[in-house]
Structures are given as structure tokens and as C-alpha cells.
N, C-alpha and C. Protein backbone atom coordinates (compact mmCIF):
# COMPACT_ATOMS: atom_id res chain seq x y z
N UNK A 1 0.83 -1.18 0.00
CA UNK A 1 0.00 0.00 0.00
C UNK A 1 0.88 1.25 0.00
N UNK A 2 0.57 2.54 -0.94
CA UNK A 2 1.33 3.37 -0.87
C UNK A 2 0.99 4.29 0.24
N UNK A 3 1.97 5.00 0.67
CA UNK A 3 1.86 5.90 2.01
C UNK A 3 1.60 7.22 1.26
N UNK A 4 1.51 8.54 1.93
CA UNK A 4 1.10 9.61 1.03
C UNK A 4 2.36 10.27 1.64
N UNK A 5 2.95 10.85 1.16
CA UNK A 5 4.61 11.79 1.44
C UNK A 5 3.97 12.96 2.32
N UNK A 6 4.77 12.85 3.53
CA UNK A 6 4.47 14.31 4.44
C UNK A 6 5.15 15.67 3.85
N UNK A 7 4.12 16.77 4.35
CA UNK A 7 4.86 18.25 3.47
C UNK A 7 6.30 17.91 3.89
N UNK A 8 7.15 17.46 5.30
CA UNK A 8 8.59 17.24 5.74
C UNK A 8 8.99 16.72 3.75
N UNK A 9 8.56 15.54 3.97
CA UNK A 9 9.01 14.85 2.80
C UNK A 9 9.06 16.10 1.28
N UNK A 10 8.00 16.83 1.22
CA UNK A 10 7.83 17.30 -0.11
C UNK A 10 8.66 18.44 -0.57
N UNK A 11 8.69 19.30 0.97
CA UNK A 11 9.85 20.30 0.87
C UNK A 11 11.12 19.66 0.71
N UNK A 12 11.49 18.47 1.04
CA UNK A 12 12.77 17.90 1.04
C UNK A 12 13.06 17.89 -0.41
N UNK A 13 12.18 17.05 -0.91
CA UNK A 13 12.03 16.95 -2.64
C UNK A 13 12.17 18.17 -3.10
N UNK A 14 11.45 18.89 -2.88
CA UNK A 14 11.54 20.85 -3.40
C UNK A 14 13.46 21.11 -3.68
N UNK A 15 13.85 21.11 -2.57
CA UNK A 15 15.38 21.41 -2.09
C UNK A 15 16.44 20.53 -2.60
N UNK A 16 15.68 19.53 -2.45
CA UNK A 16 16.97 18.45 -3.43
C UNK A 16 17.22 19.14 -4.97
N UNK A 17 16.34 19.81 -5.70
CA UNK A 17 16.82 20.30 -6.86
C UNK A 17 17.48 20.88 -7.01
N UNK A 18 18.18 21.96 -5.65
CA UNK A 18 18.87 23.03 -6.14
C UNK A 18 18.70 24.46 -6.59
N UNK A 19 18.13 23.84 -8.17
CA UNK A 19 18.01 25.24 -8.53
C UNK A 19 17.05 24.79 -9.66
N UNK A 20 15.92 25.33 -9.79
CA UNK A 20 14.83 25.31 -11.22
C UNK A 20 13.76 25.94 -11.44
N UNK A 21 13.17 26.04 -11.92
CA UNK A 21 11.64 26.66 -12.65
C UNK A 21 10.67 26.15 -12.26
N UNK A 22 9.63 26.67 -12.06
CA UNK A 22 8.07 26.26 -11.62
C UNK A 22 7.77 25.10 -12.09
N UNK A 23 7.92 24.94 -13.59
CA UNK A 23 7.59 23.55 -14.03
C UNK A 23 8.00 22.43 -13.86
N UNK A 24 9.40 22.44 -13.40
CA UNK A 24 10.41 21.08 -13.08
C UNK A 24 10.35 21.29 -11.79
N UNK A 25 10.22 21.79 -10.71
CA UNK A 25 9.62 21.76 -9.51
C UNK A 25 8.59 21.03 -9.06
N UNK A 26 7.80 21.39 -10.03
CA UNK A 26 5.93 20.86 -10.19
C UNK A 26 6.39 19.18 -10.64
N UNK A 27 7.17 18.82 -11.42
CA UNK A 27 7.00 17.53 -11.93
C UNK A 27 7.85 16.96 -11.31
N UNK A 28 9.18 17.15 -11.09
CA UNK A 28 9.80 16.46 -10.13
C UNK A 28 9.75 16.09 -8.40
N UNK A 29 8.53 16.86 -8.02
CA UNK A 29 8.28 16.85 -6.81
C UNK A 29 6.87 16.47 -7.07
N UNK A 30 6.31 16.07 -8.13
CA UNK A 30 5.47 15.24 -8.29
C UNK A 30 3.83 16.10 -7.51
N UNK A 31 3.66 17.56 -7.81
CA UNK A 31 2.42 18.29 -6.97
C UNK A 31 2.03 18.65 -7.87
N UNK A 32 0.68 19.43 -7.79
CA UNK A 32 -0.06 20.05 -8.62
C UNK A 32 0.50 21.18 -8.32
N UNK A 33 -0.19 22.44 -9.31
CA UNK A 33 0.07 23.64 -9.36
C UNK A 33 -0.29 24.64 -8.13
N UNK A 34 -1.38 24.02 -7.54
CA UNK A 34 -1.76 24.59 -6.24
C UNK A 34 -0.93 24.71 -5.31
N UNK A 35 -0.38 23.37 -4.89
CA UNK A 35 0.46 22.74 -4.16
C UNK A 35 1.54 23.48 -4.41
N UNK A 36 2.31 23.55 -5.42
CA UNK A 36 3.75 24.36 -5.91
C UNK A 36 3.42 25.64 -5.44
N UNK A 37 3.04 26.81 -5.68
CA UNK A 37 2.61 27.91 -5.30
C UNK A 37 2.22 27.84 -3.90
N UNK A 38 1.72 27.45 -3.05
CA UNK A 38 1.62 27.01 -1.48
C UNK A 38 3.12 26.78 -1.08
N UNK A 39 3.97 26.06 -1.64
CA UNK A 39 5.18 25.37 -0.87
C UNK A 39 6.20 25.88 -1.50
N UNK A 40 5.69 27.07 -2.78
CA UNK A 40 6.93 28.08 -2.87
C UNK A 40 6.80 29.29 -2.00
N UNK A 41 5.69 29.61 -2.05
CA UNK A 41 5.64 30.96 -0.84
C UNK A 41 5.63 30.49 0.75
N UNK A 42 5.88 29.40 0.47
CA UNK A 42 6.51 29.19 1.87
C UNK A 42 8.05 29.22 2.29
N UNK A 43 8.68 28.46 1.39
CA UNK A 43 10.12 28.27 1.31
C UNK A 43 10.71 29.78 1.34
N UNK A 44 10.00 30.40 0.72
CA UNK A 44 10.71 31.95 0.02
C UNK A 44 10.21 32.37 1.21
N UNK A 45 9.42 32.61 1.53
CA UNK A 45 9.22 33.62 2.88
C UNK A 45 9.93 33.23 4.26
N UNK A 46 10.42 31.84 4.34
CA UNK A 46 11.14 31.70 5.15
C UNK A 46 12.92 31.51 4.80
N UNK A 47 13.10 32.24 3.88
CA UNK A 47 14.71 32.11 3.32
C UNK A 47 15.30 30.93 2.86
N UNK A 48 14.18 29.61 2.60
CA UNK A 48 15.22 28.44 2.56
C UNK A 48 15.21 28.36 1.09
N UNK A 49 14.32 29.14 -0.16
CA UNK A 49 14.91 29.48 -1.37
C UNK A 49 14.97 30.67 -1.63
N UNK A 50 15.48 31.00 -2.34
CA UNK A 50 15.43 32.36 -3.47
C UNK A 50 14.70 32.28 -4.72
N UNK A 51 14.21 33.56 -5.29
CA UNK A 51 14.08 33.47 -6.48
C UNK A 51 15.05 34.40 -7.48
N UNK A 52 15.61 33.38 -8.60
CA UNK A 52 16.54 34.19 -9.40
C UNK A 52 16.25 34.74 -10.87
N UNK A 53 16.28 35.68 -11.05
CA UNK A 53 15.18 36.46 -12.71
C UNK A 53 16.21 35.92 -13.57
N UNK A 54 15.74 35.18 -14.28
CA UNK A 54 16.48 35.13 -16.09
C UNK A 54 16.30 35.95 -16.43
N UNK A 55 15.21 36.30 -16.79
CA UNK A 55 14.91 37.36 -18.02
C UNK A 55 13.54 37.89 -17.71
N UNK A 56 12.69 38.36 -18.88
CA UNK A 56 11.45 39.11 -18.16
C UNK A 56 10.45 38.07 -18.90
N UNK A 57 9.62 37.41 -18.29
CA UNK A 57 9.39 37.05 -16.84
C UNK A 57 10.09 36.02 -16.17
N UNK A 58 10.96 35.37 -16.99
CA UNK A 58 11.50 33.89 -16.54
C UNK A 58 12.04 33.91 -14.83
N UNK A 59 11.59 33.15 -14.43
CA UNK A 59 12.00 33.18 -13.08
C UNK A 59 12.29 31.43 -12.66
N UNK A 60 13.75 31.10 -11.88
CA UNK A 60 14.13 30.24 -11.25
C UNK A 60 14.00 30.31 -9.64
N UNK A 61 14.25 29.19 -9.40
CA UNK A 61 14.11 28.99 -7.89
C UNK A 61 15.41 28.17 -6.99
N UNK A 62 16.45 29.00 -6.16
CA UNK A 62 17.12 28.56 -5.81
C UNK A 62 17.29 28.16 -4.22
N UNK A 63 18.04 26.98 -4.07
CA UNK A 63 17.94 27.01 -2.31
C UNK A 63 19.00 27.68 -1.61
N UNK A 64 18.64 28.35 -0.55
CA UNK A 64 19.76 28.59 -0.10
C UNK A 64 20.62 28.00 0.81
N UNK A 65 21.76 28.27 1.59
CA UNK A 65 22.28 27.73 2.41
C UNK A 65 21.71 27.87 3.54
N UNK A 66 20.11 28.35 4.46
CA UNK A 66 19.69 27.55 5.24
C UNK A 66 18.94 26.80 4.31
N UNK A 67 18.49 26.38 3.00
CA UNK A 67 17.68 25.30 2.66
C UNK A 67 18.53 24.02 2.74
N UNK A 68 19.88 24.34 2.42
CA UNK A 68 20.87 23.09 2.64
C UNK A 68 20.58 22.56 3.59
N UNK A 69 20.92 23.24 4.63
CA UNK A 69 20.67 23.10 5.97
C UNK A 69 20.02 22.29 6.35
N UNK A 70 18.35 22.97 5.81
CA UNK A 70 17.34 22.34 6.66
C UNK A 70 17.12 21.07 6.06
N UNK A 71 17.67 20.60 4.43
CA UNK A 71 17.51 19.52 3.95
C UNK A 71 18.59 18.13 4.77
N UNK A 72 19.16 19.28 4.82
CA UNK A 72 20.65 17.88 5.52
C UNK A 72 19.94 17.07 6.79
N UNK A 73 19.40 18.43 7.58
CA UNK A 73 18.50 17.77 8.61
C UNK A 73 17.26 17.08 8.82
N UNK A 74 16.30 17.40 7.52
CA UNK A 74 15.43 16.48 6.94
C UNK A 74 16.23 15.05 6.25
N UNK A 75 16.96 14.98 5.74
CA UNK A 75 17.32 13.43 5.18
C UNK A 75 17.91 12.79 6.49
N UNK A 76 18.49 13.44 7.42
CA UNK A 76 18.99 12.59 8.32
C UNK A 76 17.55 12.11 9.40
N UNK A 77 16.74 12.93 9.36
CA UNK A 77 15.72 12.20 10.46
C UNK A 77 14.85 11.23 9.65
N UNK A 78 14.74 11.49 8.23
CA UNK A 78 13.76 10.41 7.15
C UNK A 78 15.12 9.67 7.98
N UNK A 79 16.25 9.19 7.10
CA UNK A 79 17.32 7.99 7.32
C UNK A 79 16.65 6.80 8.81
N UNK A 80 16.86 8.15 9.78
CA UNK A 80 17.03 7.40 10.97
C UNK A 80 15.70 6.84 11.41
N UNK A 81 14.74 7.63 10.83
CA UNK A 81 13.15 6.86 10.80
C UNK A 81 13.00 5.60 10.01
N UNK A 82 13.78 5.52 9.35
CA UNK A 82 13.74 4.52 8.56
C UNK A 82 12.65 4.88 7.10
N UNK A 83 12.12 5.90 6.64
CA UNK A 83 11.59 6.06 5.97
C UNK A 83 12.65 6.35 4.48
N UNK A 84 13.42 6.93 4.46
CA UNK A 84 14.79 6.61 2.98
C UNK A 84 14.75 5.80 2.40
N UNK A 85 14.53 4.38 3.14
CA UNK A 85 14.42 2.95 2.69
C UNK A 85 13.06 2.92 1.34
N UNK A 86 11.98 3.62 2.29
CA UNK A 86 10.62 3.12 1.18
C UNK A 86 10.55 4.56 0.29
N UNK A 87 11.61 5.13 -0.16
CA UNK A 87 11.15 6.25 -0.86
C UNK A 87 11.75 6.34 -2.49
């Protein structure tokens, strides 16, 4: 039976990218568009990404070094939960 990924889990996914665009955000973290927009104005308002302008309008999304952070400390408590294993 599949489990449903906690927001812990989804922001983790968010941050593992690094650095990208709304759309590869959206598909690689596997959310709808609602969802992306909810869990980008979250990240951004709490400093753990940035947003970086390409051009007009192009806009990327980067993490910063507290998103490192807070990811290092999210994979280590998934690990030790044992949840890494089923993901």
C-alpha cells in the first residue's frame, strides 16, 4: 500500500533540486500547481529558497544555504526513521 509523502518529505524533494523553474519543480516533486505555489511561498518567505530572474518574466528557484541546511537535517531524520528505505 502506498503511504502519502508528508509536506517534511515534499519540501525535502523541493530542495533536493537546487536550482529550477516552476515547471520542473511541479513535476519532479510530483504536486499540482496549487500545491507548488503554497510550498513556494513558503520556502521563500522563510529564506530556505530564493528566487533568481532570467529574463522578463523567466523566473528560477534557488535554495539557499539555510535550505541546505534544513535539507541535511530532513534526510537525516527520514534515514534514521527509517523512511529513505521506502522512498
Amino acid at each position: 500500500m502506498e503511504r502519502r509523502r508528508s509536506s517534511i518529505e515534499v519540501i525535502a524533494d523541493m530542495l533536493r533540486l537546487g536550482e529550477a523553474g516552476k515547471t520542473e519543480i511541479m513535476y519532479a516533486a510530483n504536486m499540482s500547481y496549487f500545491q507548488l505555489k503554497k510550498y513556494l511561498k513558503f520556502l521563500v518567505d522563510r529564506g530556505l529558497i530564493s528566487e533568481v530572474t532570467l529574463g522578463n518574466p523567466s523566473v528560477s528557484y534557488r535554495v539557499t544555504p539555510e535550505g541546505l541546511k534544513l535539507l541535511r537535517s530532513i534526510d537525516g531524520i527520514l534515514e534514521r526513521l527509517g523512511f529513505r528505505e521506502e522512498l
